[in-house]
C-alpha atoms as a PDB file:
ATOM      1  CA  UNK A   1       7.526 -11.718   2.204  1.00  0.00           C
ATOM      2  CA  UNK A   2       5.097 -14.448   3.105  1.00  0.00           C
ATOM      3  CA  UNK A   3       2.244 -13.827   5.397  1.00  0.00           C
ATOM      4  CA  UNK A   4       0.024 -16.148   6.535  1.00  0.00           C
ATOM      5  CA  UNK A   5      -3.289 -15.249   8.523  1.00  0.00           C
ATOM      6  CA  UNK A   6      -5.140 -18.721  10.173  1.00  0.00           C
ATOM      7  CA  UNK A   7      -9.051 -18.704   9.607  1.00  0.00           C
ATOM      8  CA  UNK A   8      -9.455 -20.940  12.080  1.00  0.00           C
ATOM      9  CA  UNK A   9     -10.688 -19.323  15.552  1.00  0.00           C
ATOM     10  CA  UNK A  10      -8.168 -20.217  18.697  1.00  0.00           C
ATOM     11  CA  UNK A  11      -8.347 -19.483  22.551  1.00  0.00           C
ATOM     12  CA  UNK A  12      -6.558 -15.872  22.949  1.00  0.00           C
ATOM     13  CA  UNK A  13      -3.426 -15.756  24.449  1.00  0.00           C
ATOM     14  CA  UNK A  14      -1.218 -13.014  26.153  1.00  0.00           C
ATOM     15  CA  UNK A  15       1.233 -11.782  23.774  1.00  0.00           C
ATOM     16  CA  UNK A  16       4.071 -10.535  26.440  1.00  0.00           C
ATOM     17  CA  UNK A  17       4.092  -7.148  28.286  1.00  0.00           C
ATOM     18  CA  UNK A  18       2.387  -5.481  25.504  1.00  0.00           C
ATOM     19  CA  UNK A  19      -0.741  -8.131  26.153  1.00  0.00           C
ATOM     20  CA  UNK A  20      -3.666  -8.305  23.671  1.00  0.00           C
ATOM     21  CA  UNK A  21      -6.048  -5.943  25.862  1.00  0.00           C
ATOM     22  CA  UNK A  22      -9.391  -7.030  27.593  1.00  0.00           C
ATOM     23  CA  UNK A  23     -12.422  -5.108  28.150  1.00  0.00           C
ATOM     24  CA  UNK A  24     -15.399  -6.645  29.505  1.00  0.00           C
ATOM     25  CA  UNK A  25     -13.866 -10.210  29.167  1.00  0.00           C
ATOM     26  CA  UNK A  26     -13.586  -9.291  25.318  1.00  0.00           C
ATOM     27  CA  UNK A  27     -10.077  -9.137  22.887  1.00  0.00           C
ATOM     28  CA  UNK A  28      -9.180  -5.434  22.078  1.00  0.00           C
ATOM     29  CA  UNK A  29      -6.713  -5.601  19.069  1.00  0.00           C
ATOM     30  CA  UNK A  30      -2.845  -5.017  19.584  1.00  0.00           C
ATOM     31  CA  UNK A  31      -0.350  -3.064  18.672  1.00  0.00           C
ATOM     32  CA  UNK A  32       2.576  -5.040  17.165  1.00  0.00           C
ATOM     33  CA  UNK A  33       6.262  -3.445  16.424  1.00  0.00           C
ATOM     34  CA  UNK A  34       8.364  -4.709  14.243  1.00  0.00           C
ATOM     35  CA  UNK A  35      11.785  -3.346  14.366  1.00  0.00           C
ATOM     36  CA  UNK A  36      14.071  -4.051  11.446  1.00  0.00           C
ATOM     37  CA  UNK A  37      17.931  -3.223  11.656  1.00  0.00           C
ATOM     38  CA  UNK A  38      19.913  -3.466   8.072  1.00  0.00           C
ATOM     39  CA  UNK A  39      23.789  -4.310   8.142  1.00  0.00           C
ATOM     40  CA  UNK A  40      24.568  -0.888   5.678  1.00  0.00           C
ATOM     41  CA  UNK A  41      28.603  -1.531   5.932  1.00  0.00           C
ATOM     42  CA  UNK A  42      28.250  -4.754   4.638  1.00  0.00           C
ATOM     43  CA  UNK A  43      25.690  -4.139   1.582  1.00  0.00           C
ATOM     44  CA  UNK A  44      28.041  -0.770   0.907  1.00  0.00           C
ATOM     45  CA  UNK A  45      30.654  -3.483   0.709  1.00  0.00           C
ATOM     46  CA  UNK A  46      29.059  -5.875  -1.524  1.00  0.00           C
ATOM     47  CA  UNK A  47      26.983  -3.535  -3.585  1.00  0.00           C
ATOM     48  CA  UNK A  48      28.902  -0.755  -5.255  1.00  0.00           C
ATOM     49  CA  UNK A  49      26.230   0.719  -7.669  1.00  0.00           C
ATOM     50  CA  UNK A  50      22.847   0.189  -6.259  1.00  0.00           C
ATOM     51  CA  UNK A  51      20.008   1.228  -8.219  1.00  0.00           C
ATOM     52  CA  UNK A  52      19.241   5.096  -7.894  1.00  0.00           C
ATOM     53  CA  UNK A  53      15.593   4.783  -8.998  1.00  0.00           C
ATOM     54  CA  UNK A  54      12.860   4.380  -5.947  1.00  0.00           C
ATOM     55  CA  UNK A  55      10.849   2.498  -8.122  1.00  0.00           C
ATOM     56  CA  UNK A  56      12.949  -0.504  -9.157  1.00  0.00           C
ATOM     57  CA  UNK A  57      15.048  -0.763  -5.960  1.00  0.00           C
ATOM     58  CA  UNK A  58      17.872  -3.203  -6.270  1.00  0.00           C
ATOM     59  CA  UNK A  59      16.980  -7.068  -4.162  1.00  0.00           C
ATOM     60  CA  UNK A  60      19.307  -8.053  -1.624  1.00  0.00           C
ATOM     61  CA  UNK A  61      19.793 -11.394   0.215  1.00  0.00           C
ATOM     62  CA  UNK A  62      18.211 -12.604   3.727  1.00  0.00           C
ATOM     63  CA  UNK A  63      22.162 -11.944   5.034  1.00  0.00           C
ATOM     64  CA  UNK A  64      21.991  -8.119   5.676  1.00  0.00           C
ATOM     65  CA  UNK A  65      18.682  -7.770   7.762  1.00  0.00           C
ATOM     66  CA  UNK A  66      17.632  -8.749  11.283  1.00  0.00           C
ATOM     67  CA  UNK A  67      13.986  -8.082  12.213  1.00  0.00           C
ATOM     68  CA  UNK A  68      12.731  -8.337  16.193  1.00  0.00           C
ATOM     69  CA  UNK A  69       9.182  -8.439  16.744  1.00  0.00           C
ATOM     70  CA  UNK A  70       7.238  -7.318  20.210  1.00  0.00           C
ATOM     71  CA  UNK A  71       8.248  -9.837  23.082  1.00  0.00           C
ATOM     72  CA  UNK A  72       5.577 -12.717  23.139  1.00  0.00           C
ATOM     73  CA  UNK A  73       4.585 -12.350  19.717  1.00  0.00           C
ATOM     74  CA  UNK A  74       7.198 -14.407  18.106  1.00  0.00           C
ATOM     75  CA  UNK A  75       6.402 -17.714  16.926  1.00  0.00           C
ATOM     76  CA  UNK A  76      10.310 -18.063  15.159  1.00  0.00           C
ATOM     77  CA  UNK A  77      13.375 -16.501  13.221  1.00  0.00           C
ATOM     78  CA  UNK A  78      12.880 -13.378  16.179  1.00  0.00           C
ATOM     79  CA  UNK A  79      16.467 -11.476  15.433  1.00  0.00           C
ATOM     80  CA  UNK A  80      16.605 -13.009  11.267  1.00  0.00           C
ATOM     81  CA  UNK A  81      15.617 -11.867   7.794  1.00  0.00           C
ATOM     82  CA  UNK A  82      12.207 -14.765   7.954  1.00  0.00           C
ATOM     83  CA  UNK A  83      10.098 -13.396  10.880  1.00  0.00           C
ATOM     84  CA  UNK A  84       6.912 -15.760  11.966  1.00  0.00           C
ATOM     85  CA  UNK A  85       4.957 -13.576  14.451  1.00  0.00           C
ATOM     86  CA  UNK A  86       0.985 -14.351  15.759  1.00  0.00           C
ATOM     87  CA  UNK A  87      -1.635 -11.622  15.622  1.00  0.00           C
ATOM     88  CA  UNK A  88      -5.623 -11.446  15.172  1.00  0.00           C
ATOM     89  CA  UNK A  89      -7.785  -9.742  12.339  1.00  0.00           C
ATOM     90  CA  UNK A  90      -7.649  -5.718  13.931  1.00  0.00           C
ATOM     91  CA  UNK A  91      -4.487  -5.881  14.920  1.00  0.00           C
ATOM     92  CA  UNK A  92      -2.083  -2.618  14.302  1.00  0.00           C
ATOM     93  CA  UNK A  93       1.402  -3.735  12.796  1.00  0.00           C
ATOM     94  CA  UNK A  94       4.127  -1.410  12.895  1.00  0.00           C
ATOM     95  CA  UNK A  95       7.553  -1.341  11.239  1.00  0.00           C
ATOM     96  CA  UNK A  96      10.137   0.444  12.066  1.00  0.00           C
ATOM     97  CA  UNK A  97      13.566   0.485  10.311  1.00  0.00           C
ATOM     98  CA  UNK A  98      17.633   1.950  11.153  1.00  0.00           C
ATOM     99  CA  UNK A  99      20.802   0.928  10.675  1.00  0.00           C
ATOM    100  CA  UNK A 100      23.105  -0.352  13.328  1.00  0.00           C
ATOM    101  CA  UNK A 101      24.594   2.792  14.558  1.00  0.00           C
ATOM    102  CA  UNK A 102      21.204   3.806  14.833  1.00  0.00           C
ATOM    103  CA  UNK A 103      20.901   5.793  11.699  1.00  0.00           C
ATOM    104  CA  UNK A 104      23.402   8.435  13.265  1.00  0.00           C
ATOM    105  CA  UNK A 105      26.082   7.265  10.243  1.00  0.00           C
ATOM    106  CA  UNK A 106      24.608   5.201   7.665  1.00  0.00           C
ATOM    107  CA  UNK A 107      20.819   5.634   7.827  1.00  0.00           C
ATOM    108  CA  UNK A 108      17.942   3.662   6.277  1.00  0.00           C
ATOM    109  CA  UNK A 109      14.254   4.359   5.883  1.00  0.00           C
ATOM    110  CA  UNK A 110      11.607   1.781   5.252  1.00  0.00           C
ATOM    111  CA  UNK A 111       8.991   3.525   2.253  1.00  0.00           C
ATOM    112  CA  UNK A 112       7.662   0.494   0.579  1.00  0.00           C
ATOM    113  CA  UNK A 113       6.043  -2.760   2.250  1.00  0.00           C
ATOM    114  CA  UNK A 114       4.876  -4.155  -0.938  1.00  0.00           C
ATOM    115  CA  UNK A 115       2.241  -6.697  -1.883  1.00  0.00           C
ATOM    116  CA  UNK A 116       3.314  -8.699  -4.880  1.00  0.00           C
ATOM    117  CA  UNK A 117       0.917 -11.621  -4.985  1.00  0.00           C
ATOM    118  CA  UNK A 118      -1.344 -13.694  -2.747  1.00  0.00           C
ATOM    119  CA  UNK A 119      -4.458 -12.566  -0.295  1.00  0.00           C
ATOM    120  CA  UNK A 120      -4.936  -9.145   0.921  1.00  0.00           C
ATOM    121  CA  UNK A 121      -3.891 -10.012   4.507  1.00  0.00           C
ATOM    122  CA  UNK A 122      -2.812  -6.471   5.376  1.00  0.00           C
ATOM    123  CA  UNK A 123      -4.279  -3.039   5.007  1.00  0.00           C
ATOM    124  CA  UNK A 124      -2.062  -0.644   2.262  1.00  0.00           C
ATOM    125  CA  UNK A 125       0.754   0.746   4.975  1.00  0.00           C
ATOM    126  CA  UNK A 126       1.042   4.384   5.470  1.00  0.00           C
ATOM    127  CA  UNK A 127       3.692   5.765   7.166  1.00  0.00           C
ATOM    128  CA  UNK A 128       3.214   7.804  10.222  1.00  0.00           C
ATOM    129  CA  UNK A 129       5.275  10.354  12.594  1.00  0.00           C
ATOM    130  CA  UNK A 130       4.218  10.932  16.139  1.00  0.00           C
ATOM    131  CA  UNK A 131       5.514  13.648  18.235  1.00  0.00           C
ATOM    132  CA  UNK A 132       5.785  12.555  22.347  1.00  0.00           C
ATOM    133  CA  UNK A 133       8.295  13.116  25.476  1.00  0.00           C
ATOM    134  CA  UNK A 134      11.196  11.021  24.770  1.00  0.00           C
ATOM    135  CA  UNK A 135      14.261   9.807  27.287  1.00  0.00           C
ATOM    136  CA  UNK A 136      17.939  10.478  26.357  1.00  0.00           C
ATOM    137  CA  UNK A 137      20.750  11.049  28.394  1.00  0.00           C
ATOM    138  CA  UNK A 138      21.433  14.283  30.537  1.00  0.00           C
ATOM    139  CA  UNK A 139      25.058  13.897  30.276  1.00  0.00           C
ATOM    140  CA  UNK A 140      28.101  11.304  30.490  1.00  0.00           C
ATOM    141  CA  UNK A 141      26.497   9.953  33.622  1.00  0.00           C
ATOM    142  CA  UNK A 142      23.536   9.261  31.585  1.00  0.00           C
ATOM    143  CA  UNK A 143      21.094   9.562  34.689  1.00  0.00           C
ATOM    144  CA  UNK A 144      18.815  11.427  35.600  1.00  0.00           C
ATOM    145  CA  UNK A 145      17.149  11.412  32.135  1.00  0.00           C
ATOM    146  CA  UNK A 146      16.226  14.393  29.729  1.00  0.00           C
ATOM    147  CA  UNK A 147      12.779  14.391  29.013  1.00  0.00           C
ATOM    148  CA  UNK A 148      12.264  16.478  26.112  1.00  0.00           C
ATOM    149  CA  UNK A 149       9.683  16.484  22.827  1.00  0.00           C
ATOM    150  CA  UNK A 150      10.720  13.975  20.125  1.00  0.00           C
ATOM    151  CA  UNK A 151       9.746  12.643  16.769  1.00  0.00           C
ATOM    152  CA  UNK A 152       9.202   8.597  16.562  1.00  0.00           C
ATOM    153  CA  UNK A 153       7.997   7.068  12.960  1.00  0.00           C
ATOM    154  CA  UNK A 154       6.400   3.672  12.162  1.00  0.00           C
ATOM    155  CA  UNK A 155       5.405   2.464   8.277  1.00  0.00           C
ATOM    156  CA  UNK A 156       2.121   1.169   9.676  1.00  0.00           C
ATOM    157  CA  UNK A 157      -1.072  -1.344   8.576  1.00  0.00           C
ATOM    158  CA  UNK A 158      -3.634  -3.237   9.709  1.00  0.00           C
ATOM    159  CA  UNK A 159      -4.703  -7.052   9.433  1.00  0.00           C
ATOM    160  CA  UNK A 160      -7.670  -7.363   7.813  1.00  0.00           C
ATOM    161  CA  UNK A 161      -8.653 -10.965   6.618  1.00  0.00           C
ATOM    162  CA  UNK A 162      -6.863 -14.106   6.661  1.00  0.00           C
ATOM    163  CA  UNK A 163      -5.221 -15.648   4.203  1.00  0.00           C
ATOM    164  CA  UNK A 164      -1.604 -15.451   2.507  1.00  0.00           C
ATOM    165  CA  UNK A 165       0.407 -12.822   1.601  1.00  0.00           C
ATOM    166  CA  UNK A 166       3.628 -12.029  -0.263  1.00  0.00           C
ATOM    167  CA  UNK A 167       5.234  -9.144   0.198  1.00  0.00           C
ATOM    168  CA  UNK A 168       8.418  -6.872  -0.550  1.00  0.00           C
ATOM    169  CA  UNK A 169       9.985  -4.540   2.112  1.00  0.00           C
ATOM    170  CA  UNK A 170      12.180  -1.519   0.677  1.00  0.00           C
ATOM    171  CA  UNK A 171      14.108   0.796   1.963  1.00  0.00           C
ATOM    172  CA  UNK A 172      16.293   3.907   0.865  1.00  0.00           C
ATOM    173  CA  UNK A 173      19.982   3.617   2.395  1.00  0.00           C
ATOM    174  CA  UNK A 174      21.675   7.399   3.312  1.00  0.00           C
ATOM    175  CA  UNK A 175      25.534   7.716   3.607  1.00  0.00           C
ATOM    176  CA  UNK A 176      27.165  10.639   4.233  1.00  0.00           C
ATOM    177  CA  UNK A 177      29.186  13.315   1.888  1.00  0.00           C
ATOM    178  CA  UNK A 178      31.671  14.898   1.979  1.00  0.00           C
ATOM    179  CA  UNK A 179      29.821  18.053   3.673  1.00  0.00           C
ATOM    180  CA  UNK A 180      28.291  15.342   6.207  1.00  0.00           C
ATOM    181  CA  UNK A 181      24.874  15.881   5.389  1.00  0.00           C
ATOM    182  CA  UNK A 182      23.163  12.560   4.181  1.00  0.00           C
ATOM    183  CA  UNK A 183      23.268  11.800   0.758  1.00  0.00           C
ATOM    184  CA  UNK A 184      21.230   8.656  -1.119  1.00  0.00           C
ATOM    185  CA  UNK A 185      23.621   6.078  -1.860  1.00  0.00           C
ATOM    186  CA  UNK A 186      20.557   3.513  -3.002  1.00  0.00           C
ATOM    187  CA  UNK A 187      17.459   2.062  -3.291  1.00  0.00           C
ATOM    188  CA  UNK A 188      17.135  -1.912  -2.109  1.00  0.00           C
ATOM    189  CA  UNK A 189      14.450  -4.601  -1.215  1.00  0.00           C
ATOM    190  CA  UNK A 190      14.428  -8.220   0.147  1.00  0.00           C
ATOM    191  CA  UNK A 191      11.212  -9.992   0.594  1.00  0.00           C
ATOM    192  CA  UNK A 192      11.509 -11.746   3.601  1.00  0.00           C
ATOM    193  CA  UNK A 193       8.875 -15.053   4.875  1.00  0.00           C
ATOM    194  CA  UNK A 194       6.496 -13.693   7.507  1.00  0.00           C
ATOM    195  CA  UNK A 195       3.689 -15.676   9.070  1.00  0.00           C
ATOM    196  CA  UNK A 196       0.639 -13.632  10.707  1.00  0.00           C
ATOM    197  CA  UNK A 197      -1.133 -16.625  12.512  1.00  0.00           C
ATOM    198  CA  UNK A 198      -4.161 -16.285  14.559  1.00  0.00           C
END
């Protein structure tokens, strides 16, 4: 993964509905999400014995993820494996991770966004669970909404200085046994090209 922060100062700009903040005419720093979805059936398919070790997942190719980044703050690849997104020096990036049936069979979980050479763009990530109201349906008719208590997680860290920054992101990959409860099937990384830009 490739990050590049610009040193250079430029005119803030509104970064879609979740806007860079202003208080007093001055920037507030932004919280940026970063959603990643991982094609599990097809690296099942093409990866029958994945490594089992946390620590030396197995790399993958740019083919089986697709990362979406909040609206406004694309620059380009928004829905690819090579994500080029804008943010400032403060700003709160957030990755979240599932699989496409939304972890309910297959199930990933990002644990490792991994610094393997460059500047020290971003802070160490940490990753965090909140617990909040949520919406999900109330039935087959799907409306009126429940509103009930929910867990939401994020693998989260800051920008701190510019420069550039490579970086891995893993993730474990859950399928499930015979008994239906989830069961590791592997341990993978893919270091994608992102560009943090000013």
């Amino acid at each position: 993964m490739r990050i590049k922060k610009e040193a250079k100062a430029k005119p803030e700009k509104p970064i879609g509905k979740q806007s860079r903040g202003l208080k007093n005419n001055i920037a507030m720093n932004n919280i940026i999400n970063v959603q990643i979805t991982i094609d599990t059936d097809a690296i099942i398919r093409d990866f029958s014995t994945p490594s089992q070790d946390p620590n030396a997942p197995t790399g993958i190719g740019h083919q089986y993820e697709f990362m979406v980044v909040t609206d406004g703050a694309s620059i380009s690849g928004q829905g690819g494996a090579d994500l080029n997104f804008r943010a400032q020096v403060g700003d709160n990036v957030r990755f979240h991770g599932t699989s496409a049936s939304d972890n309910f069979e297959n199930a990933i979980l990002v644990y490792g966004i991994k610094r393997f050479g460059g500047d020290q763009v971003f802070s160490p990530f940490m990753s965090f669970t909140y617990t909040k109201n949520g919406v999900s349906p109330s039935g087959f008719d799907v409306l009126p909404a429940h509103i009930g208590s929910e867990q939401f997680w994020f693998y989260e860290g800051r920008v701190i200085t510019a420069g550039v920054e490579n970086f891995q992101v893993v993730f474990a990959l859950y399928t499930r046994g015979a008994s239906g409860e989830p069961e590791v099937y592997g341990y993978f990384q893919w270091d994608p090209t992102v560009t943090v830009e000013g």
